[in-house]
N, C-alpha and C. Protein backbone atom coordinates (compact mmCIF):
# COMPACT_ATOMS: atom_id res chain seq x y z
N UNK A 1 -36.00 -168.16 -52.09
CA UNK A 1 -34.78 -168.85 -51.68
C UNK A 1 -35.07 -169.83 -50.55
N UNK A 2 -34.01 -170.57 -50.36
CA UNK A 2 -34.37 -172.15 -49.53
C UNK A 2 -33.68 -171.20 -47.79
N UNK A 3 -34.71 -172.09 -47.14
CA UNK A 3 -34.55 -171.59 -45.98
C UNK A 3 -33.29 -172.52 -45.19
N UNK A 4 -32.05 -171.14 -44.86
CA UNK A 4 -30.74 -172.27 -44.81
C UNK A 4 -30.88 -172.98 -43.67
N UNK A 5 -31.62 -173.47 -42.44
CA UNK A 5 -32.08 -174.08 -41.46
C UNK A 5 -32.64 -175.64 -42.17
N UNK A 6 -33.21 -175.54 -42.86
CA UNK A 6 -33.77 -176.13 -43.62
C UNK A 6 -33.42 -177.26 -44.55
N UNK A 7 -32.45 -176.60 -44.80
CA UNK A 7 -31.16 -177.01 -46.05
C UNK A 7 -29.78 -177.65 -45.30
N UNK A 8 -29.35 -177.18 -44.14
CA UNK A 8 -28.59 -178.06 -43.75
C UNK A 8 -28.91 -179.27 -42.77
N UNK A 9 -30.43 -179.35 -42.27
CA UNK A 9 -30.41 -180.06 -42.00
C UNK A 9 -30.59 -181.44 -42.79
N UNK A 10 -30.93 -180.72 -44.07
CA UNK A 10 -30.96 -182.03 -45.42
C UNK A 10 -30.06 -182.48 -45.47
N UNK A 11 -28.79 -181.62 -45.48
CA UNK A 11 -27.35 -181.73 -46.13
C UNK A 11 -26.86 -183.30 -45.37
N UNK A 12 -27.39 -183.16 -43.62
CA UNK A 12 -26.62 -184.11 -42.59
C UNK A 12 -27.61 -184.97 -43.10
N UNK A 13 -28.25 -185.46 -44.20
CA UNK A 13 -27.98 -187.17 -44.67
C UNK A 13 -30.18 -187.33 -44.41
N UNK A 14 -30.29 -188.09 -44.83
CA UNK A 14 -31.94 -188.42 -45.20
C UNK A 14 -32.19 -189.14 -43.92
N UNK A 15 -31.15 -189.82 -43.15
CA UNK A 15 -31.79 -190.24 -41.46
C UNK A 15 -31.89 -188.78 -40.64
N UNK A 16 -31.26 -188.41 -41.03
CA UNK A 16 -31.52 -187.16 -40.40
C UNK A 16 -32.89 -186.40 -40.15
N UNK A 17 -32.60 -186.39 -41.92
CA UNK A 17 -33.96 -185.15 -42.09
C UNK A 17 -34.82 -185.61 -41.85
N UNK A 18 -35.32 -186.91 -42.21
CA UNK A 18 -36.80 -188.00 -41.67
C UNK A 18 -36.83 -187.81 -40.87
N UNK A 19 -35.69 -187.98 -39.75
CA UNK A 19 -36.47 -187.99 -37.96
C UNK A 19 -36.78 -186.42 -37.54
N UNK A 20 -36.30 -185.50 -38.48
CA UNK A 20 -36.68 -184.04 -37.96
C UNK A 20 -37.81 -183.89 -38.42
N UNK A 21 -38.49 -184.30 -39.66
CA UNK A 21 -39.28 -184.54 -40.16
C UNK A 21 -40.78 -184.92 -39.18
N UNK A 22 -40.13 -185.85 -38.50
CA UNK A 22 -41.24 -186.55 -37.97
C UNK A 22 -41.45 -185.85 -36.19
N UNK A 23 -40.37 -185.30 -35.97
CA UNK A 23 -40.45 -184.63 -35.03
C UNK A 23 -41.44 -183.34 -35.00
N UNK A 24 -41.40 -182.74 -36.37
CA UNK A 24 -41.91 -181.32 -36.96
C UNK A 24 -42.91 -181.65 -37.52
N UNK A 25 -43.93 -182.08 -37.52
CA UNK A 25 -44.98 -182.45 -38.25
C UNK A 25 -45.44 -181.29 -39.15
N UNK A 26 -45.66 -180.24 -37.92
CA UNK A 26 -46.30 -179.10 -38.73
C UNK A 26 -45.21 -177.49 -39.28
N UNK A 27 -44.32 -178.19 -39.64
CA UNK A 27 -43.41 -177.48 -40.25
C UNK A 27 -43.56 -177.89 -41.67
N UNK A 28 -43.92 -177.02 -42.86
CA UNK A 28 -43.53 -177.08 -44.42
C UNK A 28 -42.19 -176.15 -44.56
N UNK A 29 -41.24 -177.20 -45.21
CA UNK A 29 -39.89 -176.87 -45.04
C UNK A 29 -40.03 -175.94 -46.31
N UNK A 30 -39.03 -175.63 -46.34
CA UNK A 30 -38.89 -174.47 -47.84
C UNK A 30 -37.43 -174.53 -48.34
N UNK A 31 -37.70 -175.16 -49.30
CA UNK A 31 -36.54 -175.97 -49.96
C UNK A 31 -36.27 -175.22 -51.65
N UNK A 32 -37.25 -173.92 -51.38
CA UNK A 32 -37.41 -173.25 -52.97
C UNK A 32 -36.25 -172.96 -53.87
N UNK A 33 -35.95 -173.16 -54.80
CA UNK A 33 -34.56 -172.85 -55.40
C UNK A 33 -33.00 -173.52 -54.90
N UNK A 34 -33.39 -174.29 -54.11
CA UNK A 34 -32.22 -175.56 -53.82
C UNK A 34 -31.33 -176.61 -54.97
N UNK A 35 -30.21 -176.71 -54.78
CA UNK A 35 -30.09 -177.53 -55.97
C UNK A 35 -29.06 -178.46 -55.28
N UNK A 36 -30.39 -179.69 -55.61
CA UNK A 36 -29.78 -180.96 -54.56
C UNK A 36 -28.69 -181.64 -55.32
N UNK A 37 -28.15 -181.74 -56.51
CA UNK A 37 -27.50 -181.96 -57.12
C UNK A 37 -26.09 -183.02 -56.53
N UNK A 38 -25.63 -182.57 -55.14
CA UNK A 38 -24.73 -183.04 -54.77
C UNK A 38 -25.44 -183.65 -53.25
N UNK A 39 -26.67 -183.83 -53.21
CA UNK A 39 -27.31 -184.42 -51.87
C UNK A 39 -28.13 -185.52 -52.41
N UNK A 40 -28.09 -186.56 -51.53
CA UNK A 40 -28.50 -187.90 -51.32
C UNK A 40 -29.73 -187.89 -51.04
N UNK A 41 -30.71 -187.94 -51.90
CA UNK A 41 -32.64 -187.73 -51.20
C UNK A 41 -33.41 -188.96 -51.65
N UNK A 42 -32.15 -190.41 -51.63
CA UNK A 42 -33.29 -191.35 -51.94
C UNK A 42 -33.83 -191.65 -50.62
N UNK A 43 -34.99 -192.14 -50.67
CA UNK A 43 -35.98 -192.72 -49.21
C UNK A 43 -36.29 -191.28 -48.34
N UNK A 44 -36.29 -190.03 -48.98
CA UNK A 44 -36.59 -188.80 -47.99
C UNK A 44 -37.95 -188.59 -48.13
N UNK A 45 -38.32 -187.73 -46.96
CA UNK A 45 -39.32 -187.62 -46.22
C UNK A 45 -39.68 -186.19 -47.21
N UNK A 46 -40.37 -186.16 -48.41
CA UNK A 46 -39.91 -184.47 -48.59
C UNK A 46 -41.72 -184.24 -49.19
N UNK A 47 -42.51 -185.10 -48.71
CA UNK A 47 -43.88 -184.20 -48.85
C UNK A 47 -44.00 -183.26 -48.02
N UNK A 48 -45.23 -182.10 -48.80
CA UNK A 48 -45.65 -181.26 -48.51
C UNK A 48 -44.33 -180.09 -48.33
N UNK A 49 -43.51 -180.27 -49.00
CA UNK A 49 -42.36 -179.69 -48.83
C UNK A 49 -42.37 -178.28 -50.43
N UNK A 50 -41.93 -176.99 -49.62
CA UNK A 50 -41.76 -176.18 -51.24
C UNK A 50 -40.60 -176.37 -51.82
N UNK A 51 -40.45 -176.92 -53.40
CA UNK A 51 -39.46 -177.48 -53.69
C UNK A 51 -39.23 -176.73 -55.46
N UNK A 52 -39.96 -175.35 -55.11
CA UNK A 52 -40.24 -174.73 -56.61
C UNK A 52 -38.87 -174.34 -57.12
N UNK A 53 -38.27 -174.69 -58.49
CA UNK A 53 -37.46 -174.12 -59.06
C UNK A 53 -36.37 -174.75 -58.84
N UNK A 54 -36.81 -175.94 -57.67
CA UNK A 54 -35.64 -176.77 -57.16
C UNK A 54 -34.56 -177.81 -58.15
N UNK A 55 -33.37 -177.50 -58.31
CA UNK A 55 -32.65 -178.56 -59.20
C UNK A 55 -32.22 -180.26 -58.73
N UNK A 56 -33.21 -181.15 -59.64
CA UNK A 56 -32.85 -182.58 -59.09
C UNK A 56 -32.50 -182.97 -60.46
N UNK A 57 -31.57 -182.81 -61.35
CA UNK A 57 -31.13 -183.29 -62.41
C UNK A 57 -30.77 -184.21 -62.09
N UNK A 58 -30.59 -185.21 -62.76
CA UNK A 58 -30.21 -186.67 -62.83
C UNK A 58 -30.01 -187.51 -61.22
N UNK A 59 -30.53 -187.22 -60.40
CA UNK A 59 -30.67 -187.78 -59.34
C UNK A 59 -31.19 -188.94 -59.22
N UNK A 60 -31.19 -189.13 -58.04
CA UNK A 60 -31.74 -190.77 -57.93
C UNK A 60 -32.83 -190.74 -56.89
N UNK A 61 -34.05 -190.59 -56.89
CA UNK A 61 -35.42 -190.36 -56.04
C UNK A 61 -36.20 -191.39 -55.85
N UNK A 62 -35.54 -192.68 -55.95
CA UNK A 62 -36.56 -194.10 -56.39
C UNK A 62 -36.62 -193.74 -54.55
N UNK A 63 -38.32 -194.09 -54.83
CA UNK A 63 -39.44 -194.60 -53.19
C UNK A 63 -39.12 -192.96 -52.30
N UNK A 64 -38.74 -191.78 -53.01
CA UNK A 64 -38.78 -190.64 -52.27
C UNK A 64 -40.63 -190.27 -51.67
N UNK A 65 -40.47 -189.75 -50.91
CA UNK A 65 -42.14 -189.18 -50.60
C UNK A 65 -42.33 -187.63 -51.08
N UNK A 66 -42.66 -187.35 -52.10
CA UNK A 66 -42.69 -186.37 -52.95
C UNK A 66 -44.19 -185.68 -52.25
N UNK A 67 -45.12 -186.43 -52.05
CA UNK A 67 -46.92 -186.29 -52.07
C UNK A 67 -46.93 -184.76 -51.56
N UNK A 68 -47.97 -184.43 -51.85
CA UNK A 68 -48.30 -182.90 -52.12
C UNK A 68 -46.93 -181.70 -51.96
N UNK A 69 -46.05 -182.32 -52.89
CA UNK A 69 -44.92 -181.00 -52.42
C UNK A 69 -44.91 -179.89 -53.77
N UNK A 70 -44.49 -179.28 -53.56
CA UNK A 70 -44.83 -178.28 -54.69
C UNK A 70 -43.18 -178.05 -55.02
N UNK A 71 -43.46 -179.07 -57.10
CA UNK A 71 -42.31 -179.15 -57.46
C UNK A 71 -42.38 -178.27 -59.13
N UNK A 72 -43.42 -177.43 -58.46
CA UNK A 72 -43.65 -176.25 -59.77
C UNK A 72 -42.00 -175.71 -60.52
N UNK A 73 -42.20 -175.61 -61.72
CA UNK A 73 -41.17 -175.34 -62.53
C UNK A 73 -39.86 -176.00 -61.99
N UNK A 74 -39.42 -177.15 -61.21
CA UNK A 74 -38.58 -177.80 -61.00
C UNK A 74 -37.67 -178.35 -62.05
N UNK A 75 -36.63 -178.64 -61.92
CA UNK A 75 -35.64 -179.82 -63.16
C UNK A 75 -35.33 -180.63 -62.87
N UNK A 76 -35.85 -181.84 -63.40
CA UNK A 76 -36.12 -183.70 -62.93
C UNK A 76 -35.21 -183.86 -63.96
N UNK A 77 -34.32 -183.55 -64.85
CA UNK A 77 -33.58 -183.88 -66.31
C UNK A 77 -32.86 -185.19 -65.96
N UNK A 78 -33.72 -186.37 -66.31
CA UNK A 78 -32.82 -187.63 -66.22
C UNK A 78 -32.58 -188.04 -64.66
N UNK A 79 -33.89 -187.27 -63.94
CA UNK A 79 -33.96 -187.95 -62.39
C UNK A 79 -35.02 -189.15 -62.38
N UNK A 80 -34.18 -190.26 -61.79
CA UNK A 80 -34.84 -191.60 -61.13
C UNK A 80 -36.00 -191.84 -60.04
N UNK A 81 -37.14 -191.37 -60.46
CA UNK A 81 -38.27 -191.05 -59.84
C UNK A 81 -38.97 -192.24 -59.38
N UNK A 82 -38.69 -193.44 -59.90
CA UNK A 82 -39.15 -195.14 -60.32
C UNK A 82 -39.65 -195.55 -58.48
N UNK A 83 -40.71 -195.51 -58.26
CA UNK A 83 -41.51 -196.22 -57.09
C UNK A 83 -41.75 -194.75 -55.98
N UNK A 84 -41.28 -193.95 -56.44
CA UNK A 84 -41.86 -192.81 -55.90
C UNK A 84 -43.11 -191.77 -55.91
N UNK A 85 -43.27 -191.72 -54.49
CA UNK A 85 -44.92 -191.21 -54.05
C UNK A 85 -44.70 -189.83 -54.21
N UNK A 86 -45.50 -189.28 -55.46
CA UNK A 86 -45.97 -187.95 -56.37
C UNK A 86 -47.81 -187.64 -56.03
N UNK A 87 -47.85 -188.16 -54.78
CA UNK A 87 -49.79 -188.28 -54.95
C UNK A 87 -50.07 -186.48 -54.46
N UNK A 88 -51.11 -186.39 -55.21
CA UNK A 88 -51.57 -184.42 -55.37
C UNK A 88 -49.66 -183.70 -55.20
N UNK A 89 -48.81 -183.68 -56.35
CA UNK A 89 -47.53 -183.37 -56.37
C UNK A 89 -47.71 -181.81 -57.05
N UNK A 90 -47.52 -180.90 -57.03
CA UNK A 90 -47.49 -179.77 -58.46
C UNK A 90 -46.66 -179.85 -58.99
N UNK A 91 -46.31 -180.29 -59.97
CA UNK A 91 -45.32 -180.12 -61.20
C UNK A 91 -45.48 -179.77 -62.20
N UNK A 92 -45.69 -178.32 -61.70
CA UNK A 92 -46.71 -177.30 -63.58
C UNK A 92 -45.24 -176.55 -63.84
N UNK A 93 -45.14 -177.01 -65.17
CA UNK A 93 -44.29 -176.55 -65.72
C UNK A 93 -43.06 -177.10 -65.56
N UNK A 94 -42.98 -178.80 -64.66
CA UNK A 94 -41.60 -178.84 -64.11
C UNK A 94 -41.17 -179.47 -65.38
N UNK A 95 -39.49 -179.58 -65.62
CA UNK A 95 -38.79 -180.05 -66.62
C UNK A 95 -38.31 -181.56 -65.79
N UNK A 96 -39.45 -182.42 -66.78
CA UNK A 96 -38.96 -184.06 -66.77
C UNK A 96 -38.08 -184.69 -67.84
N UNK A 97 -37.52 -183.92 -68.40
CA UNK A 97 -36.75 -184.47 -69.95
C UNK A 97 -36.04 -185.82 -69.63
N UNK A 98 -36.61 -187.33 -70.15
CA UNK A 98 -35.50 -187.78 -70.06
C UNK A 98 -35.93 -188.65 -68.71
N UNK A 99 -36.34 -188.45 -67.54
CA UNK A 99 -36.44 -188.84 -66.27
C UNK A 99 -37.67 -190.04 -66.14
N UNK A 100 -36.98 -190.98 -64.98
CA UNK A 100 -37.57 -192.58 -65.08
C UNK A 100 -38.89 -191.93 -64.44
N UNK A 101 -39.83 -192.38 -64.14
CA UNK A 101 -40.95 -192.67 -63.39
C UNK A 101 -41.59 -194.17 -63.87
N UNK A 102 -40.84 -195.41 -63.57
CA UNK A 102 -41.71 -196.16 -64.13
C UNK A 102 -42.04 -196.62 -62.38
N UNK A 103 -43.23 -197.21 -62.88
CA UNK A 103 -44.18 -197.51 -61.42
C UNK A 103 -43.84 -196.28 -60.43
N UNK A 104 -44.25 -195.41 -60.77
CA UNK A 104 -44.13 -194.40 -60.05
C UNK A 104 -46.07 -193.87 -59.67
N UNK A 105 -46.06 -193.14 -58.45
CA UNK A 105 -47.73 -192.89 -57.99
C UNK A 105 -47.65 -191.58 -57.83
N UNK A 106 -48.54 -191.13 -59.18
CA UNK A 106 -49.19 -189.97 -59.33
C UNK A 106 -50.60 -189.13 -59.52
N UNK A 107 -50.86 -189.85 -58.56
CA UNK A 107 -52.76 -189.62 -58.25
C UNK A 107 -52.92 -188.13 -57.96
N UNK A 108 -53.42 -187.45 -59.36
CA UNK A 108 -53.69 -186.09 -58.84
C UNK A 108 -53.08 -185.44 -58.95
N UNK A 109 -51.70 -186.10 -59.07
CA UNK A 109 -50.85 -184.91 -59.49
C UNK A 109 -50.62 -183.90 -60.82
N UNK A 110 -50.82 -182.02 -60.17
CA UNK A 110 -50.43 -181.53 -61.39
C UNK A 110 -49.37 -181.38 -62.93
N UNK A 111 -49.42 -182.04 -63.73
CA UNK A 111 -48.81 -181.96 -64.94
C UNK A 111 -48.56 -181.01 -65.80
N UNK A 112 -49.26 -179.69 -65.43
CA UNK A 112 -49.98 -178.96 -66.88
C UNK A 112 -48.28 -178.39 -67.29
N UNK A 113 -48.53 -178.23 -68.55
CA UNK A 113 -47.60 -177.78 -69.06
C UNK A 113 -45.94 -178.44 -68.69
N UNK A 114 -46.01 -179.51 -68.19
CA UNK A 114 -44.64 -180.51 -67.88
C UNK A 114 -43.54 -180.99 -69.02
N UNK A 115 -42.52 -180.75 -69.49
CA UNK A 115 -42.15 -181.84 -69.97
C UNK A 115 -41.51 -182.81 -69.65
N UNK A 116 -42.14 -184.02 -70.59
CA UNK A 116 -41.89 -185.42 -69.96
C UNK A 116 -41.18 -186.61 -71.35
N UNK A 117 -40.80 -185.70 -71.99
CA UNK A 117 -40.54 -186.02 -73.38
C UNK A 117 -39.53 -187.08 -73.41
N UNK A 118 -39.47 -188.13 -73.88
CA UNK A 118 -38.31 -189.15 -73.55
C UNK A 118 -38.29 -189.47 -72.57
N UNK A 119 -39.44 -189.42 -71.41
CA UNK A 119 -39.54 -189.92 -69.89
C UNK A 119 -39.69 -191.68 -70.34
N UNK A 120 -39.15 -192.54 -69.27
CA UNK A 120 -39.76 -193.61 -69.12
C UNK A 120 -40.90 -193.54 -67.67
N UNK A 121 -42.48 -193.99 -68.24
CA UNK A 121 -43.20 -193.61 -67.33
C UNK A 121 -44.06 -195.24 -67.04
N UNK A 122 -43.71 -196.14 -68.06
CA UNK A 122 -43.88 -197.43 -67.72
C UNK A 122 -44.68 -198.07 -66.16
N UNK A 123 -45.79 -198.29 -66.09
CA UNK A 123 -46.45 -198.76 -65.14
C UNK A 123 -46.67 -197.41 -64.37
N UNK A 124 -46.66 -196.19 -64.54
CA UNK A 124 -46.71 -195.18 -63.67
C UNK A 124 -48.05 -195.09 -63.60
N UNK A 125 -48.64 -194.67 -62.44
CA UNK A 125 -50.11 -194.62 -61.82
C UNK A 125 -50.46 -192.66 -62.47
N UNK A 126 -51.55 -192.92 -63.26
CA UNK A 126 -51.98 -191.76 -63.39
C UNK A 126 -53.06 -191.15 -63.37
N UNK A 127 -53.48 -191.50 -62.28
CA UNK A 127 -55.43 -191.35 -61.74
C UNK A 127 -55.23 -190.16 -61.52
N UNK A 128 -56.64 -189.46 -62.41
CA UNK A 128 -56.59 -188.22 -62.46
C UNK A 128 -55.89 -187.24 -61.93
N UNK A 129 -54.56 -187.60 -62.69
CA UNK A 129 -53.64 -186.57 -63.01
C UNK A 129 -53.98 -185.89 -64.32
N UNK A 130 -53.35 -184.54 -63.87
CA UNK A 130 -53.28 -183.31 -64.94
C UNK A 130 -52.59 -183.34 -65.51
N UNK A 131 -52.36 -183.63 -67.12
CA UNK A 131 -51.38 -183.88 -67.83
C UNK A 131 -51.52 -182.96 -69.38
N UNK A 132 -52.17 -181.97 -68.87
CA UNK A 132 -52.71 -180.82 -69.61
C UNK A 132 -51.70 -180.13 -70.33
N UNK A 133 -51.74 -179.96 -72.06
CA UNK A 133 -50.46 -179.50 -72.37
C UNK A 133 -49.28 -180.03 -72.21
N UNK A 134 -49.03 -181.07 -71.72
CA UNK A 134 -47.91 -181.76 -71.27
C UNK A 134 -47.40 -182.39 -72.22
N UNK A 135 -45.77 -182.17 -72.70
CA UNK A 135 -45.17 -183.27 -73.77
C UNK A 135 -44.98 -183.80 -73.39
N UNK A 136 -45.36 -185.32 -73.83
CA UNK A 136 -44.98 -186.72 -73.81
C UNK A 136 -44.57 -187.21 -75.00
N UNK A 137 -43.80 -186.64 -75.81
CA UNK A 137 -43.78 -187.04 -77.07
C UNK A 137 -42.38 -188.12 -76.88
N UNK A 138 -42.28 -188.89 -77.41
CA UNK A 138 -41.13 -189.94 -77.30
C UNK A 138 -40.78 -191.00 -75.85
N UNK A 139 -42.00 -190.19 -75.05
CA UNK A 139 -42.12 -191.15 -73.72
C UNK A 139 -42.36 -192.47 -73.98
N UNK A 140 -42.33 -193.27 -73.02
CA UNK A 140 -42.52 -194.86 -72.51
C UNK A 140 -43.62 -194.73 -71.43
N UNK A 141 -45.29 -195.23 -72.16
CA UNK A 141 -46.11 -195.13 -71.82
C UNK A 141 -46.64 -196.82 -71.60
N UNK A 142 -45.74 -197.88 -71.65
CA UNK A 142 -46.47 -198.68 -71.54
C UNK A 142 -46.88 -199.17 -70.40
N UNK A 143 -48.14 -199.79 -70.22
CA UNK A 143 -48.66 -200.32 -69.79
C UNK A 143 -49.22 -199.32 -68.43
N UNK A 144 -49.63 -198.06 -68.88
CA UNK A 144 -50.02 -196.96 -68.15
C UNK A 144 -51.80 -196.77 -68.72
N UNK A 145 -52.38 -196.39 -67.92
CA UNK A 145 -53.77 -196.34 -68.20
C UNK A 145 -54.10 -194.42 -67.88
N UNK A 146 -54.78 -194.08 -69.06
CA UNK A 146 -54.71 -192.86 -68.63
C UNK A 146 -55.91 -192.44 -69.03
N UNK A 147 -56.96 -193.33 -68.45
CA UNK A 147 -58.82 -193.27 -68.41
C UNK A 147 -59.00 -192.56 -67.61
N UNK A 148 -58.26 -191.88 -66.80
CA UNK A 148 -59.36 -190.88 -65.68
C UNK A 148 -57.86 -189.13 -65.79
N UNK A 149 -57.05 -189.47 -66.74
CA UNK A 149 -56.41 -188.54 -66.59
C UNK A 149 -56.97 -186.99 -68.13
N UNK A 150 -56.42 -186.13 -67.23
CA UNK A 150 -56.63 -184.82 -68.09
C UNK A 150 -55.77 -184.79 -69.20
N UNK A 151 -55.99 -184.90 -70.67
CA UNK A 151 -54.60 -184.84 -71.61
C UNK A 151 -55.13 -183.73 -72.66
N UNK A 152 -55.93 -182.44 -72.26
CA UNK A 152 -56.48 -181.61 -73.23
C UNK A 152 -55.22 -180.80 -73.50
N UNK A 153 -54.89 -181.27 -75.10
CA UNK A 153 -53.19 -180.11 -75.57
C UNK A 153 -52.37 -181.23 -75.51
N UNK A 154 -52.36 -182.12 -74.74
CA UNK A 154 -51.12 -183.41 -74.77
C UNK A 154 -50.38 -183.62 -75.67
N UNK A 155 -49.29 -183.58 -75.97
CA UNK A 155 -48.76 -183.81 -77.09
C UNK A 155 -47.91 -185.32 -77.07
N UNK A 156 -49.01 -186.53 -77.46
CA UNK A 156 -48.03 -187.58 -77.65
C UNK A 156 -47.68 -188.28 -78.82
N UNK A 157 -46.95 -187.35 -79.40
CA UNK A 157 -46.24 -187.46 -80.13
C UNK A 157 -45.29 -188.98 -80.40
N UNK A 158 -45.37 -189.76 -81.02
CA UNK A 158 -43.75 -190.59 -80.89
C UNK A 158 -43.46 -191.25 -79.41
N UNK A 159 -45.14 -191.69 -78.89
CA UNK A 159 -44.84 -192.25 -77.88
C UNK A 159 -44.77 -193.51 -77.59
N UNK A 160 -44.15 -194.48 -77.16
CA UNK A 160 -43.98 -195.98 -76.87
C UNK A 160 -45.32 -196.32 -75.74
N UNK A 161 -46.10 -196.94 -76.65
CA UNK A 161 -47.35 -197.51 -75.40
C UNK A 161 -48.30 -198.56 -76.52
N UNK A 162 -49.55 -199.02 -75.75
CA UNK A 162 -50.01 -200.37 -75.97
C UNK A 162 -50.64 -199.50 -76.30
N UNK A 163 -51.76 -200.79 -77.31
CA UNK A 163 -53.02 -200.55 -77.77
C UNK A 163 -53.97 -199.62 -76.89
N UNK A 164 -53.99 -200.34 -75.82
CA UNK A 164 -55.16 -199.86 -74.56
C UNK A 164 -54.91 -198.77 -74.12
N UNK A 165 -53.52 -198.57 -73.82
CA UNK A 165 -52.83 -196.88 -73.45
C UNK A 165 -53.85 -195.77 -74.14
N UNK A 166 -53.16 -195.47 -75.43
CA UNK A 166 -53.85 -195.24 -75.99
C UNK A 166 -55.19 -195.10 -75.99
N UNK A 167 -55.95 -195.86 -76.62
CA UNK A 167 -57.67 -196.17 -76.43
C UNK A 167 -58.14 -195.02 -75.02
N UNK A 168 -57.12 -195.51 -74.21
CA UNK A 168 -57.76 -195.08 -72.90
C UNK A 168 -58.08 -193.86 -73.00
N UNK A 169 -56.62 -192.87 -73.57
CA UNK A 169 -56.54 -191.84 -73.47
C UNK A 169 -57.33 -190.76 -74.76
N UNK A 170 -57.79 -191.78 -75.23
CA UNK A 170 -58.53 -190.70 -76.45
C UNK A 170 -59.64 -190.63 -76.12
N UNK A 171 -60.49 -191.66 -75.16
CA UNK A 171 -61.57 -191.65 -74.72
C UNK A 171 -61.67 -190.47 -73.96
N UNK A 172 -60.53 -189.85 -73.14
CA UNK A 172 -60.85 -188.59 -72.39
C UNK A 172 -60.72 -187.32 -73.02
N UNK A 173 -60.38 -187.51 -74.28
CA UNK A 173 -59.99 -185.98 -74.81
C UNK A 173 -61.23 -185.14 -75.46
């Protein structure tokens, strides 16, 4: 469970939490099982943050700082992820159904077992990311390069992407 200290200081608004943020350096907030649903987290400060099981359905996360937060088994369903920093992120097992990431930076970040099925992931950075087992079937892969990423089990199925996409990604399997 989310630590309620934690949680309301989210609640009082993303200027908020950034400057507590930056005040607390060495605080990892614990945000586990939260469901931001009715909170405002575009432009938040929420790396290195535990964010497991956390509900961000259809939200709006464009340019959030996600980087190393642990968004294991999370629900992104139709969340706006588009220019947001995912660098070393865990998202094993999280549910992306549906959800933007285009130009989104995900260096490293865990995938395994994700779905991302009907994601638009368009220009999304995917340097060796883990995308292990991961559906992508009906995603928007264009113009994504996925030469240094993990896709052993991938299922891309019915996916929208270029020639080279592709190419790239069979070269690693």
């Amino acid at each position: 469970m989310a630590n309620e200290e934690h949680l309301a200081i989210l609640k009082r608004g993303v200027e908020a939490w950034n400057i507590w943020r930056e005040e607390n350096p060495t605080v990892i907030p614990n945000l586990k099982e939260a469901d931001f649903r009715e909170v405002k987290l575009k432009g938040a400060i929420l790396s290195r943050t535990n964010l497991c099981k956390a509900n961000f359905s259809g939200m709006d996360l464009r340019g959030t700082d996600l980087s190393v937060a642990n968004l294991s088994k999370a629900t992104l369903k139709g969340a706006d992820l588009s220019t947001a920093n995912l660098t070393g992120a865990d998202l094993f097992e999280a549910d992306l159904f549906k959800a933007k990431l285009t130009n989104a930076y995900l260096h490293g970040a865990n995938l395994i077992g994700a779905n991302l099925s009907e994601a638009n992931l368009s220009g999304a950075n995917f340097y060796k990311t883990d995308l292990s087992f991961a559906d992508l079937s009906g995603a928007d892969l264009s113009g994504v390069d996925l030469a240094t990423a993990y896709v052993v089990g991938t299922d891309f199925r019915g996916v929208i992407a270029t020639y080279e996409t592709m190419q790239s990604s069979l070269r690693n399997c």
